[in-house]
N, C-alpha and C. Protein backbone atom coordinates (compact mmCIF):
# COMPACT_ATOMS: atom_id res chain seq x y z
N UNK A 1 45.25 -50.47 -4.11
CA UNK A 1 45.25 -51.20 -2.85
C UNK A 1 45.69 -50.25 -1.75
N UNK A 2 45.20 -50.38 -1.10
CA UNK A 2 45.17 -49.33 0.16
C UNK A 2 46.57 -49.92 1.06
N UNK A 3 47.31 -49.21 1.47
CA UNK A 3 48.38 -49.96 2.36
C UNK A 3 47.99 -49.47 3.74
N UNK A 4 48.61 -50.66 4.29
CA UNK A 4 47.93 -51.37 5.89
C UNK A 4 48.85 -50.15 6.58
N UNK A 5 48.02 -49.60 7.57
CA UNK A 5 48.51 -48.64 8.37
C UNK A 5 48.21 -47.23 8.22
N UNK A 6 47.90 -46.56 6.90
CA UNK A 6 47.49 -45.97 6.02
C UNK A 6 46.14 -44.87 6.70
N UNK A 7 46.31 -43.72 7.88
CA UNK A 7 44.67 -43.31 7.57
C UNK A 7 43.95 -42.91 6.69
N UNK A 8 42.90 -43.33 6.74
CA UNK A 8 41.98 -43.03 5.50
C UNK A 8 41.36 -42.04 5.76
N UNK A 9 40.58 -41.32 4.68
CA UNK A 9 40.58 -39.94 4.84
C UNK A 9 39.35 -39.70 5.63
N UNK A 10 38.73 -38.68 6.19
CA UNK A 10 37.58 -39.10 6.77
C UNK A 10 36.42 -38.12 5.31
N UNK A 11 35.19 -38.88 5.69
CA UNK A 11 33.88 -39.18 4.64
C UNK A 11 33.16 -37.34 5.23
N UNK A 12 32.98 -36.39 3.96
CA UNK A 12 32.24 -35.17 4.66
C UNK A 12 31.00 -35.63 4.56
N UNK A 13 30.23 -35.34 5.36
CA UNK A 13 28.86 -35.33 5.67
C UNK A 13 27.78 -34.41 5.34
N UNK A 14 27.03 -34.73 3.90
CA UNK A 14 25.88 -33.49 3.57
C UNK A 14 25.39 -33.51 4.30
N UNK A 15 25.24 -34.29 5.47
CA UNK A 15 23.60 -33.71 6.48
C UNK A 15 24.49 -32.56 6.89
N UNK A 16 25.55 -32.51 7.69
CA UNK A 16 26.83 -31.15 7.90
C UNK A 16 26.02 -30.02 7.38
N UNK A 17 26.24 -30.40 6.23
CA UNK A 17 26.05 -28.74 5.34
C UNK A 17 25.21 -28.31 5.23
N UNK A 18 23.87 -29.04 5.35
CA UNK A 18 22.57 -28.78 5.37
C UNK A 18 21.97 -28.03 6.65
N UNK A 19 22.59 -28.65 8.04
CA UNK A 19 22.73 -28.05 9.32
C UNK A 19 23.26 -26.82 9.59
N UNK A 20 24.19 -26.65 9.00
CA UNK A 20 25.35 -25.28 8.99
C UNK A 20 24.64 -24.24 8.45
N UNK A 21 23.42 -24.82 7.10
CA UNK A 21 22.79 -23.23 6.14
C UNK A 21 21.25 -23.22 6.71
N UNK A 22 21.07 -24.06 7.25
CA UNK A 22 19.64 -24.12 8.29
C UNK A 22 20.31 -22.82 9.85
N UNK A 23 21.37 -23.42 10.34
CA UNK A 23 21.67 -22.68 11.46
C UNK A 23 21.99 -21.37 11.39
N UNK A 24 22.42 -21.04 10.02
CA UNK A 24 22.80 -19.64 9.43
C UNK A 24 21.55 -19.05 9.20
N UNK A 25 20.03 -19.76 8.60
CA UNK A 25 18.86 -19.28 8.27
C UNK A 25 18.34 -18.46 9.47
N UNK A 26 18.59 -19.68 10.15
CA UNK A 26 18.11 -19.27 11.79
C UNK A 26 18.62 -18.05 12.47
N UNK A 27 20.07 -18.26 12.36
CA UNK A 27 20.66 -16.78 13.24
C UNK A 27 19.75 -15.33 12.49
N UNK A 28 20.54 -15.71 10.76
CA UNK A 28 19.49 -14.23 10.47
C UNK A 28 17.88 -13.49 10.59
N UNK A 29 17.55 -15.11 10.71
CA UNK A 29 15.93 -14.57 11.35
C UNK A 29 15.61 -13.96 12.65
N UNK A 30 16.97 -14.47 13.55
CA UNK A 30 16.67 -14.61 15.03
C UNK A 30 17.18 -12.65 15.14
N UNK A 31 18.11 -12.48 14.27
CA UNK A 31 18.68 -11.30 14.32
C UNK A 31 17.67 -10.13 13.71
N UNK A 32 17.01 -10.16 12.96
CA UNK A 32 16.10 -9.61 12.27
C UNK A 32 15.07 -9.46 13.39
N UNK A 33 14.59 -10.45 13.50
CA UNK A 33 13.26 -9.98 14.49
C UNK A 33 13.64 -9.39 15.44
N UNK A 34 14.84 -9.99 16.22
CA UNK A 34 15.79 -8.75 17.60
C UNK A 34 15.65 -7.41 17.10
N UNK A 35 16.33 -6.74 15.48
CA UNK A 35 16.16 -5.83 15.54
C UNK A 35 14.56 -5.13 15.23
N UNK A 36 13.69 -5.99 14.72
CA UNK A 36 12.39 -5.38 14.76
C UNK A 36 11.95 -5.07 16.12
N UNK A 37 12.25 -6.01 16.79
CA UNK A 37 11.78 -5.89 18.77
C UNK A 37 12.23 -4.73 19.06
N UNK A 38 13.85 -4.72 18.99
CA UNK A 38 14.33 -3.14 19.53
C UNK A 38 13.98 -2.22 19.16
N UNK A 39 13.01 -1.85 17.97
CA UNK A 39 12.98 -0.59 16.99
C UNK A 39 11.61 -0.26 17.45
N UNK A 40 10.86 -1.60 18.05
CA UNK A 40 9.19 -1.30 18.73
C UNK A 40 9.85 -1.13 20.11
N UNK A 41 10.28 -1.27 20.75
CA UNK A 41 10.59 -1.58 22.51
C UNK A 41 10.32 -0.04 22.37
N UNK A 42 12.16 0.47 21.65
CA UNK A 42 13.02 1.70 22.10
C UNK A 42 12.13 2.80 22.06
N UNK A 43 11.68 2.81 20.61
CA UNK A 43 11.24 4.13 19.63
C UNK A 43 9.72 3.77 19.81
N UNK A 44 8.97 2.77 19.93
CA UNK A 44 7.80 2.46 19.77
C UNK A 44 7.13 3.17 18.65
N UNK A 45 7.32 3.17 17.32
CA UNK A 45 6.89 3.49 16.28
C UNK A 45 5.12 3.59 16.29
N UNK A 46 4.99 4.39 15.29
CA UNK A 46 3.05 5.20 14.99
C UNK A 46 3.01 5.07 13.81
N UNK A 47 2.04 4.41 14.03
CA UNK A 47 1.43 4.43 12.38
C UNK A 47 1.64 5.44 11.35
N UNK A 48 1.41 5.49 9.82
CA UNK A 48 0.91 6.84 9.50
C UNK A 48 0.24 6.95 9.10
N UNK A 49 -0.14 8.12 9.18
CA UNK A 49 -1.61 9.07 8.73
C UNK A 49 -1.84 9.49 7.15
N UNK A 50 -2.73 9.08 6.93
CA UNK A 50 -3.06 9.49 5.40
C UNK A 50 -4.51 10.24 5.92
N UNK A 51 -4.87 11.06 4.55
CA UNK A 51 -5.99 11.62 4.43
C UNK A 51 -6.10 12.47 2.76
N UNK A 52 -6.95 12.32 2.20
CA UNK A 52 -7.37 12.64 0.83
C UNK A 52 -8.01 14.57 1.07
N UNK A 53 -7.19 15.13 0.53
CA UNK A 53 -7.27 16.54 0.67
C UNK A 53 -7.85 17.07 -0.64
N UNK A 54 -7.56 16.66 -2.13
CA UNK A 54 -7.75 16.86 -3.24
C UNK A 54 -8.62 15.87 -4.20
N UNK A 55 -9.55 16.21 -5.37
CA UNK A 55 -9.90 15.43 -5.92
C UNK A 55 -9.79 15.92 -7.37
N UNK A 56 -10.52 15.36 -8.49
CA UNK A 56 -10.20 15.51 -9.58
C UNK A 56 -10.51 14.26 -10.80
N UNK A 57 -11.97 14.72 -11.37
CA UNK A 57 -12.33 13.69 -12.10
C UNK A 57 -12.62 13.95 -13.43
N UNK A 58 -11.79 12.94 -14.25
CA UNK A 58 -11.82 13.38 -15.30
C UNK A 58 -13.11 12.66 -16.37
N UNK A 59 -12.98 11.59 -15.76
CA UNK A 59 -14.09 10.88 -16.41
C UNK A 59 -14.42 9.59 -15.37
N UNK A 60 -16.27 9.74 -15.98
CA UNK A 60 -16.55 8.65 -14.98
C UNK A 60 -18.30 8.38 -15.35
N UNK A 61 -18.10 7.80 -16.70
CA UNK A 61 -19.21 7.57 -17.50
C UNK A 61 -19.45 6.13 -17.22
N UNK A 62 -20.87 6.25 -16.70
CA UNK A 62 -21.75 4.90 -16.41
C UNK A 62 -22.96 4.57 -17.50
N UNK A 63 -23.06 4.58 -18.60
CA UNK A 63 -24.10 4.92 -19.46
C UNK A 63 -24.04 4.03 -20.58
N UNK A 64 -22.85 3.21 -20.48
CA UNK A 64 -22.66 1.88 -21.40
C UNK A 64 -22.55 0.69 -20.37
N UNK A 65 -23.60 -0.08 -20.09
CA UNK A 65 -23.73 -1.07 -19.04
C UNK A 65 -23.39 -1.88 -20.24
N UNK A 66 -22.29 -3.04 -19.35
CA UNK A 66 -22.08 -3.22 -17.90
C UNK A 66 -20.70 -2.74 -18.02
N UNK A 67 -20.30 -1.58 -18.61
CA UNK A 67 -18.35 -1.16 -18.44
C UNK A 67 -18.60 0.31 -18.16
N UNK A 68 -18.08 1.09 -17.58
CA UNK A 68 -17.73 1.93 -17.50
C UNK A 68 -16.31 3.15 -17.73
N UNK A 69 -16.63 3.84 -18.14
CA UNK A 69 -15.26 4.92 -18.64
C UNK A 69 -14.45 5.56 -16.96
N UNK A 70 -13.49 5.32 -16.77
CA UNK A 70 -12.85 6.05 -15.04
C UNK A 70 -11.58 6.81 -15.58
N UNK A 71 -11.51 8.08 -14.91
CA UNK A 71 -10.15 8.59 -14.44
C UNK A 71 -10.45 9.66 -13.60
N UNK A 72 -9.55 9.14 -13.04
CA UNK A 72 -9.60 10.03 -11.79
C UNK A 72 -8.20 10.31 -10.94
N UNK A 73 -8.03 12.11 -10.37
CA UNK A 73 -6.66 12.03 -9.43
C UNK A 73 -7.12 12.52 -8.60
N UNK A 74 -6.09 11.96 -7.21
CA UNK A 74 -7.00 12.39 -6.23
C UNK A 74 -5.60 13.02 -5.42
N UNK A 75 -5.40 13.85 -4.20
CA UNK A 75 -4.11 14.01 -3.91
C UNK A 75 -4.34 13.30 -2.28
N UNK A 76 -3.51 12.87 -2.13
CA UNK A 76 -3.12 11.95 -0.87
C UNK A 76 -1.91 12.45 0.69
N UNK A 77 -2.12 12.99 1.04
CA UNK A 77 -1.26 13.66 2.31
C UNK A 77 -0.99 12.86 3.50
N UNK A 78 0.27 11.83 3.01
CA UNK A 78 0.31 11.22 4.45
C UNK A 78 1.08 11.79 5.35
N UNK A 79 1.51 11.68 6.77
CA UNK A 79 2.27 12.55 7.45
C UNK A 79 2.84 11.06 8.54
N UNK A 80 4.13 11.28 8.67
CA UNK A 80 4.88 10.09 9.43
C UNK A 80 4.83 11.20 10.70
N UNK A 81 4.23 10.78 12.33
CA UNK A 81 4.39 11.46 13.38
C UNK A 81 5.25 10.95 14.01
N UNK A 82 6.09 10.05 13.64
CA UNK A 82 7.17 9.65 14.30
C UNK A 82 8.08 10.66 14.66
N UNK A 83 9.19 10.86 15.41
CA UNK A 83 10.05 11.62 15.96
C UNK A 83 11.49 11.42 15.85
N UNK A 84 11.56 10.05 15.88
CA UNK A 84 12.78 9.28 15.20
C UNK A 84 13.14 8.25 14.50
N UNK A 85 11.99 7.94 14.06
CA UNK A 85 12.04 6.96 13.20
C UNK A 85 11.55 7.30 11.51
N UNK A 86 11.95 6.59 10.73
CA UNK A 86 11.54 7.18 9.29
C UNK A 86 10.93 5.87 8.63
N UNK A 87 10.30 5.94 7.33
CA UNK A 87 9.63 5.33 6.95
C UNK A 87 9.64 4.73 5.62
N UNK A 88 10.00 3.23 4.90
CA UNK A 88 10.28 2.91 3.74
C UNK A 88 9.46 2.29 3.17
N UNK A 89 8.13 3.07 2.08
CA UNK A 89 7.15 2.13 1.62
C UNK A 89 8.37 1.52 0.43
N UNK A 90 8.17 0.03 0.32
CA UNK A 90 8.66 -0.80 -0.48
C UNK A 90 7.71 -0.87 -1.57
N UNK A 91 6.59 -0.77 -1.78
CA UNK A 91 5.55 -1.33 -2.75
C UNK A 91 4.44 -0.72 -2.11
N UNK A 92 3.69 -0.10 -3.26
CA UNK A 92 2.13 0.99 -3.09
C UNK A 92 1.66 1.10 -3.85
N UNK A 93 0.69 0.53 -4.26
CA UNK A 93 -0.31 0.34 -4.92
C UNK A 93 -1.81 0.90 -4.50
N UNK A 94 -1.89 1.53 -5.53
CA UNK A 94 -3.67 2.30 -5.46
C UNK A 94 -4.95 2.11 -6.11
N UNK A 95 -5.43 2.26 -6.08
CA UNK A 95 -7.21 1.74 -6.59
C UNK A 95 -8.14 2.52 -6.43
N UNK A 96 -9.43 2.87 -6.87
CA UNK A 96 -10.87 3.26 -6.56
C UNK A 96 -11.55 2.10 -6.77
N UNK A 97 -12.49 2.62 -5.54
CA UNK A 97 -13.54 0.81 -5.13
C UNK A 97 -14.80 2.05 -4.81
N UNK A 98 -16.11 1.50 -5.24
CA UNK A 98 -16.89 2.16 -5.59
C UNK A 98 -18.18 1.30 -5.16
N UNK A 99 -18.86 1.29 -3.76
CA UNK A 99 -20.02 0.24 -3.24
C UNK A 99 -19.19 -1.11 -3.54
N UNK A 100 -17.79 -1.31 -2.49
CA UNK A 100 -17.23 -2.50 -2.61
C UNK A 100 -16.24 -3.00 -3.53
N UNK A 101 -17.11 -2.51 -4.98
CA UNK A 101 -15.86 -3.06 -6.72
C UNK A 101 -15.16 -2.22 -6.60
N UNK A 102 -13.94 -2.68 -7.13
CA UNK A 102 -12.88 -2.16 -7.95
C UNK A 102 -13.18 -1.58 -8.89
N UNK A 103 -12.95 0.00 -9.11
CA UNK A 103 -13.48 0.60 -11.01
C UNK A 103 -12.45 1.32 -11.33
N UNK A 104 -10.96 0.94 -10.51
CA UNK A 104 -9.74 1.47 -11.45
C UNK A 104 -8.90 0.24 -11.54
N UNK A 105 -7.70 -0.05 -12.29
CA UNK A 105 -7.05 -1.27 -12.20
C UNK A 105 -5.86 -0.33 -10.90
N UNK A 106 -5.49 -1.36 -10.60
CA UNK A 106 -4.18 -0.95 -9.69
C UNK A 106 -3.01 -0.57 -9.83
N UNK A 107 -2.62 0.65 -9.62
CA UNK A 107 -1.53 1.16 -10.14
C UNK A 107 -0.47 1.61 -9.33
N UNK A 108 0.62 0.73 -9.55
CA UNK A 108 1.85 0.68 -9.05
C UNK A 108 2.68 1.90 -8.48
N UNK A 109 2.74 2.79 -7.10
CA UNK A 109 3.69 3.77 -6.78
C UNK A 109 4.73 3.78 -6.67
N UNK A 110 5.92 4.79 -7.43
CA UNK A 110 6.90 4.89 -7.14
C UNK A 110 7.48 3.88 -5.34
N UNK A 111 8.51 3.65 -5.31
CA UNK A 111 9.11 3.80 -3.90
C UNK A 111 9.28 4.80 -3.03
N UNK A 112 8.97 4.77 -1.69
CA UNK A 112 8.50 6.52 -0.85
C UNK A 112 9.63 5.93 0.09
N UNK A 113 10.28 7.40 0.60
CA UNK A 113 11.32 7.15 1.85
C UNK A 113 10.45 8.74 2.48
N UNK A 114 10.16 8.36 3.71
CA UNK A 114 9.47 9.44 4.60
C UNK A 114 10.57 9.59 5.26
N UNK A 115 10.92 10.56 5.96
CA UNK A 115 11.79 11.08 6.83
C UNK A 115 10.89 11.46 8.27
N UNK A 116 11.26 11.12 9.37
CA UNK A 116 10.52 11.53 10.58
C UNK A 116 9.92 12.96 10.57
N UNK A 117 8.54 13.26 11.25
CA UNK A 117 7.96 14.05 11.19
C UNK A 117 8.09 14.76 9.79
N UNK A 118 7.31 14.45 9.20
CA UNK A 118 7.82 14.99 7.44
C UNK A 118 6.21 14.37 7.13
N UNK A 119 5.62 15.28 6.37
CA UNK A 119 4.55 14.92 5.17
C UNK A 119 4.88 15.27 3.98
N UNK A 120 4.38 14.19 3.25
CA UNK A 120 4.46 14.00 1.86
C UNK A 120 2.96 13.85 0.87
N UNK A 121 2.77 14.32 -0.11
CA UNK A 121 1.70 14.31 -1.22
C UNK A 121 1.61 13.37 -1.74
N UNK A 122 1.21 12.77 -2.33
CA UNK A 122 1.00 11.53 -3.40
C UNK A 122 -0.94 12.20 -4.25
N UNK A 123 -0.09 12.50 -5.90
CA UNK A 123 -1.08 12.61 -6.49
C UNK A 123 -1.33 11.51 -7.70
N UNK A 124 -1.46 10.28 -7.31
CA UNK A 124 -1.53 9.28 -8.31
C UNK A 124 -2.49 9.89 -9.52
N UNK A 125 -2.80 9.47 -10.84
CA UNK A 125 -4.00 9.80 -11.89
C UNK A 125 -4.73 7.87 -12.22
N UNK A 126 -5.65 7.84 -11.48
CA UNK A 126 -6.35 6.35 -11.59
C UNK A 126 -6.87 6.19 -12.85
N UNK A 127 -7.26 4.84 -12.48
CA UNK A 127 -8.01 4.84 -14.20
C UNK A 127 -7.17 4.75 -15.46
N UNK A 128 -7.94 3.98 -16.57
CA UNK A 128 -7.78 3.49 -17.93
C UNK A 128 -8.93 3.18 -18.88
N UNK A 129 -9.38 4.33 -19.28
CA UNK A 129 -10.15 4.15 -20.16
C UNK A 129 -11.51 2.79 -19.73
N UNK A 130 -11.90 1.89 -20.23
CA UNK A 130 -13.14 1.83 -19.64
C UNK A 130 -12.85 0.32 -18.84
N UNK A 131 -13.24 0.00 -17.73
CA UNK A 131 -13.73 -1.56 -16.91
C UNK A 131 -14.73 -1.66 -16.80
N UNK A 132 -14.28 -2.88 -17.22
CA UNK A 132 -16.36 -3.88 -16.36
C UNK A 132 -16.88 -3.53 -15.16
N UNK A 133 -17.67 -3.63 -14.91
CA UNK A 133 -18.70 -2.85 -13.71
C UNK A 133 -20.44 -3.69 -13.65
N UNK A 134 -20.50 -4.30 -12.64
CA UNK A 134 -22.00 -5.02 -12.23
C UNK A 134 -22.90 -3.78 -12.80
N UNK A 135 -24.36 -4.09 -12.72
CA UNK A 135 -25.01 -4.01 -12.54
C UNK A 135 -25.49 -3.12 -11.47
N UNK A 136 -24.82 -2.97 -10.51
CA UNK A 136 -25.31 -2.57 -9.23
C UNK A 136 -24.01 -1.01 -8.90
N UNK A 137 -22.84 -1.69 -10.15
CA UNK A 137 -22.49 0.24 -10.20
C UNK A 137 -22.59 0.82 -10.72
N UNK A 138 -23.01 0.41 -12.06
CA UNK A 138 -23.67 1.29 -13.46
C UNK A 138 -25.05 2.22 -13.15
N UNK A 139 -26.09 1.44 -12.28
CA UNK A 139 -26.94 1.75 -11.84
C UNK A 139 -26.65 2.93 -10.79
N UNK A 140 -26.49 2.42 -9.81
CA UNK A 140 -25.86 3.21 -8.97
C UNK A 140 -25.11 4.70 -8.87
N UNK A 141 -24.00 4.34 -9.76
CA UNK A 141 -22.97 5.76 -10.21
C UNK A 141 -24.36 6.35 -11.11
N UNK A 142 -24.89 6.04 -11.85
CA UNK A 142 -26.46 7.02 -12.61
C UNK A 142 -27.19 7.63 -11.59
N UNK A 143 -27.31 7.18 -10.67
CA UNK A 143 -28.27 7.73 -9.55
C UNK A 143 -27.67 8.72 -8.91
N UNK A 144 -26.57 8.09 -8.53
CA UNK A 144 -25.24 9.37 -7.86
C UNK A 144 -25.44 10.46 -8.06
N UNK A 145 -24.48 10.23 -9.62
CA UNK A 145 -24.37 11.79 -9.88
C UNK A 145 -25.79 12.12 -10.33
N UNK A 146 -26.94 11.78 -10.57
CA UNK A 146 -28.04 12.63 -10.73
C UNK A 146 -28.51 13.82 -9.81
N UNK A 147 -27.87 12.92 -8.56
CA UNK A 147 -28.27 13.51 -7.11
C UNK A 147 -27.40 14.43 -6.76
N UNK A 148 -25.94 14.18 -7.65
CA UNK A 148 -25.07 15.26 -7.46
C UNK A 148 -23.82 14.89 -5.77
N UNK A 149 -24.17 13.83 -5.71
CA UNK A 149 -23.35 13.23 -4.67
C UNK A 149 -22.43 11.84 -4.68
N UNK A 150 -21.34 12.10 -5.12
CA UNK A 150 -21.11 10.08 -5.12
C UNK A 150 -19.94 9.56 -3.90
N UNK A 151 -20.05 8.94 -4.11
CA UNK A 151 -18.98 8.52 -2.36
C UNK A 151 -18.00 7.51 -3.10
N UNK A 152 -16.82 7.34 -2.87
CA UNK A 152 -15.29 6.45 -3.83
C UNK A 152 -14.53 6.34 -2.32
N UNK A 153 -14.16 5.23 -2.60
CA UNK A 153 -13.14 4.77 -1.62
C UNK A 153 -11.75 4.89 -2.27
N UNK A 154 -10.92 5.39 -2.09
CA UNK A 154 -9.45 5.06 -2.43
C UNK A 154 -9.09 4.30 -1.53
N UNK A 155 -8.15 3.30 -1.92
CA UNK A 155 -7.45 2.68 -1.44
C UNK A 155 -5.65 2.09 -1.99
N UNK A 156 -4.79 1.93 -0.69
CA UNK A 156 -3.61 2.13 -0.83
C UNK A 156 -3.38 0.73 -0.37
N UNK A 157 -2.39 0.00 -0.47
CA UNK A 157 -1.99 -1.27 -0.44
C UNK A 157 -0.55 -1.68 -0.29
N UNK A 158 0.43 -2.51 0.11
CA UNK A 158 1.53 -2.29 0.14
C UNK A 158 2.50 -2.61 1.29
N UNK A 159 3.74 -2.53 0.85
CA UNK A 159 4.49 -2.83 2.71
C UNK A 159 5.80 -1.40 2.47
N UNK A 160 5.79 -2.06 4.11
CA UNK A 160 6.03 -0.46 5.00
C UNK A 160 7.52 -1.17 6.03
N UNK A 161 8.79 -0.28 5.67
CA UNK A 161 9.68 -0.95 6.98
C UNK A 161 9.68 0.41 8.04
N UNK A 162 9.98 0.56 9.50
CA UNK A 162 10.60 1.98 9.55
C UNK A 162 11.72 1.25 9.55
N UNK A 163 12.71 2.54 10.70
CA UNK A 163 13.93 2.78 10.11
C UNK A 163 14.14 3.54 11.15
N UNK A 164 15.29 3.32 12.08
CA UNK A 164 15.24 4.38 13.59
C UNK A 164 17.11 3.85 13.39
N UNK A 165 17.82 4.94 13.28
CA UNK A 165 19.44 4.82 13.11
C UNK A 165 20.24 3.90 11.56
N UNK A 166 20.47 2.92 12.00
CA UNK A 166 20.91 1.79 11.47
C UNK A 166 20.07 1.04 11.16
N UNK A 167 19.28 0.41 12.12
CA UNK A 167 18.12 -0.51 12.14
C UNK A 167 16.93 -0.39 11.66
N UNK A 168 16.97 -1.67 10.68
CA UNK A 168 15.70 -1.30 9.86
C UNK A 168 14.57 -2.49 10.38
N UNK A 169 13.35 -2.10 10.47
CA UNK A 169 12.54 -3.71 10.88
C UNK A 169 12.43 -4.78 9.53
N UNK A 170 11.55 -5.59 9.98
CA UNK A 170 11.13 -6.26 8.69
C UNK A 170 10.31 -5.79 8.29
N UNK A 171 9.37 -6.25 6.60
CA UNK A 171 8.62 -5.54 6.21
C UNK A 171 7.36 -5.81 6.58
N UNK A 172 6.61 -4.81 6.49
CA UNK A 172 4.52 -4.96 7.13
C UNK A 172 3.99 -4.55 6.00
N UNK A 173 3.04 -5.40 6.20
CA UNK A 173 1.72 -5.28 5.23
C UNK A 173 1.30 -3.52 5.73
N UNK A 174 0.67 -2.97 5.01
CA UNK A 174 -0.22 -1.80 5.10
C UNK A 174 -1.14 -1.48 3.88
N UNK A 175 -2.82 -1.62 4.63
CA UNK A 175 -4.01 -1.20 3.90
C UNK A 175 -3.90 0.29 4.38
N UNK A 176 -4.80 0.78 3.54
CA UNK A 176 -4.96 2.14 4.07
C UNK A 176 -6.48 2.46 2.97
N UNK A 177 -7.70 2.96 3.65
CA UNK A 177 -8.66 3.05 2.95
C UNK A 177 -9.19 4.40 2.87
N UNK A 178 -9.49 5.03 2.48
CA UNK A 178 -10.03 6.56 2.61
C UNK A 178 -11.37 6.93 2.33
N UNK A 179 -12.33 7.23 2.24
CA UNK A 179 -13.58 7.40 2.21
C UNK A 179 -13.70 8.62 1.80
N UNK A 180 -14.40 9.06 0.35
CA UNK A 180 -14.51 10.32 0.43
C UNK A 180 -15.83 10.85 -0.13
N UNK A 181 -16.06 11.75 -0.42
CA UNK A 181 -17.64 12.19 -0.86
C UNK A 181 -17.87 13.53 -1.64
N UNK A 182 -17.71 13.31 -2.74
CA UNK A 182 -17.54 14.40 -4.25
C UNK A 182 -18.94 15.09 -4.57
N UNK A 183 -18.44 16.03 -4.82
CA UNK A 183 -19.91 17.02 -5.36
C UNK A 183 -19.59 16.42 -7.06
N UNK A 184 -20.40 15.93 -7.52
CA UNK A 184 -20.00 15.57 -8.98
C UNK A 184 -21.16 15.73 -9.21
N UNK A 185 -21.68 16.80 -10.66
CA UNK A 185 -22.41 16.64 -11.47
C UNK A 185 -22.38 16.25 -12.63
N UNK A 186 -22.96 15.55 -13.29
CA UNK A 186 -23.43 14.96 -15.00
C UNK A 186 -22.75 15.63 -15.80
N UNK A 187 -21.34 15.39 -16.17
CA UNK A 187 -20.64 15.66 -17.31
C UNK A 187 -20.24 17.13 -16.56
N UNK A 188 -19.68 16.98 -15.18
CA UNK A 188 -18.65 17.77 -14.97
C UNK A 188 -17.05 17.30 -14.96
N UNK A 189 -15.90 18.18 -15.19
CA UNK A 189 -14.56 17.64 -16.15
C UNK A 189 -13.39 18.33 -15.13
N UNK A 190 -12.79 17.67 -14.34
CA UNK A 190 -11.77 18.63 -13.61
C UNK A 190 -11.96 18.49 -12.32
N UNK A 191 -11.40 18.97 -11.26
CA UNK A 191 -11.04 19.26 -10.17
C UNK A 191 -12.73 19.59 -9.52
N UNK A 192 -13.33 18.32 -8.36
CA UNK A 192 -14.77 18.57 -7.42
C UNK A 192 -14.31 18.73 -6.42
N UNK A 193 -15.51 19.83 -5.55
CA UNK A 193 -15.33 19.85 -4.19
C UNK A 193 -15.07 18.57 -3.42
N UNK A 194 -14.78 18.25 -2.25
CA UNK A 194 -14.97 17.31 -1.40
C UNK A 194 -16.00 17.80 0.05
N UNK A 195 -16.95 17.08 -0.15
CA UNK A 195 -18.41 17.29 1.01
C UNK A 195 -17.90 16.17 1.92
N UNK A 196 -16.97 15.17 2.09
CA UNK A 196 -16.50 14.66 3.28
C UNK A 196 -14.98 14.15 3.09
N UNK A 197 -14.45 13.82 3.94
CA UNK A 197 -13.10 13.13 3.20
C UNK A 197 -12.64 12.84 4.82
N UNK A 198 -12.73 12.41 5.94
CA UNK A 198 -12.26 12.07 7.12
C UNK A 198 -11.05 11.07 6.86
N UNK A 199 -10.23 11.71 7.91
CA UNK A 199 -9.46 10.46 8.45
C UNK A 199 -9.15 9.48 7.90
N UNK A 200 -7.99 8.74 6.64
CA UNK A 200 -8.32 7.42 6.44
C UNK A 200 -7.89 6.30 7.68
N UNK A 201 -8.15 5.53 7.29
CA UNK A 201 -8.04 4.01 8.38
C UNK A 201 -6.82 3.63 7.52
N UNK A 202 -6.17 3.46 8.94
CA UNK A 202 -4.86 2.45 8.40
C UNK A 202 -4.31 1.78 9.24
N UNK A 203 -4.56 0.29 8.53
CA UNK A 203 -4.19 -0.91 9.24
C UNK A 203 -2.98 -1.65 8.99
N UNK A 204 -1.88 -2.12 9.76
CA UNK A 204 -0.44 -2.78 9.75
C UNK A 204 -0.62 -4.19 9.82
């Protein structure tokens, strides 16, 4: 029995607590994107530059339709032109795409910390023994190398923070595609010229 006069205790309120870790969600988002804003305002960060300098095929037999045999390394030279800012791929992932398909599975890169104005190599080795492949690359890769010319896209995949002092942004998507164009002849084993390799494209 409650005695008369007695305050009673007061009742806590879950909506309270629910408000309090919502308002906490909020500040850290609100703080996060502030520092992504300041890190574009101050430093106005640049993309980076990749470009495929090296190639190297070890196999790349089209002659059992519809799978094909792939490996392949290719070497990769990106260069951060930033000045003060540095660069944290979180996740990079690579591939060969070949008239559109995929003809390597995707293979997971180490973690990269670029340092401002600094280039770095990346010589992934693609490929696993044999994947499925249409119709239209079995054919195709036969014609290629008959002709002694085949064209492979590498491609890079992944997110990207910089990094200017203290402040780090949030993380970005980054494609990065490369285009390149191999002297490959019919049961050649090792390291091909490259007859084009421009500029890759890279999109944030």
């Amino acid at each position: 029995m409650t005695q008369e006069g007695k305050p009673k205790a007061p009742k806590h309120s879950q909506g309270g607590t629910g408000r309090s870790c919502g308002l906490c969600l909020f500040i850290f988002l609100l703080l996060a994107g502030a520092s992504a804003v300041a890190v574009c305002l101050i430093y106005r960060p640049r993309k980076p530059r990749f470009a495929v300098v090296g190639a190297a095929i070890y196999q790349l037999n089209a002659t059992s339709q519809p799978i094909i045999s792939t490996s392949m390394q290719f070497t990769i030279v990106t260069r951060n032109p930033n000045r003060r800012v540095s660069i944290f791929y979180d996740k990079l992932q690579a591939s060969v795409s070949y008239r559109n398909q995929q003809i390597t599975p995707a293979m997971d890169l180490p973690p990269l910390y670029q340092e401002a104005k600094s280039t770095v190599a990346l010589t992934p080795l693609l490929g696993s023994g044999t994947v499925p492949a249409s119709a239209e690359v079995v054919n195709g890769l036969m014609m290629d190398e008959a002709y002694g010319v085949v064209a492979l896209r590498v491609v890079l995949l992944g997110k990207l923070r910089w990094k200017a002092g203290a402040i780090k942004t949030v993380k970005y998507g980054v494609y990065v595609k490369c285009d390149v164009w191999v002297d490959l002849k019919k049961g050649a084993v090792g390291p091909v010229p490259l007859l084009g390799a421009p500029p890759c494209k890279v999109d944030i």
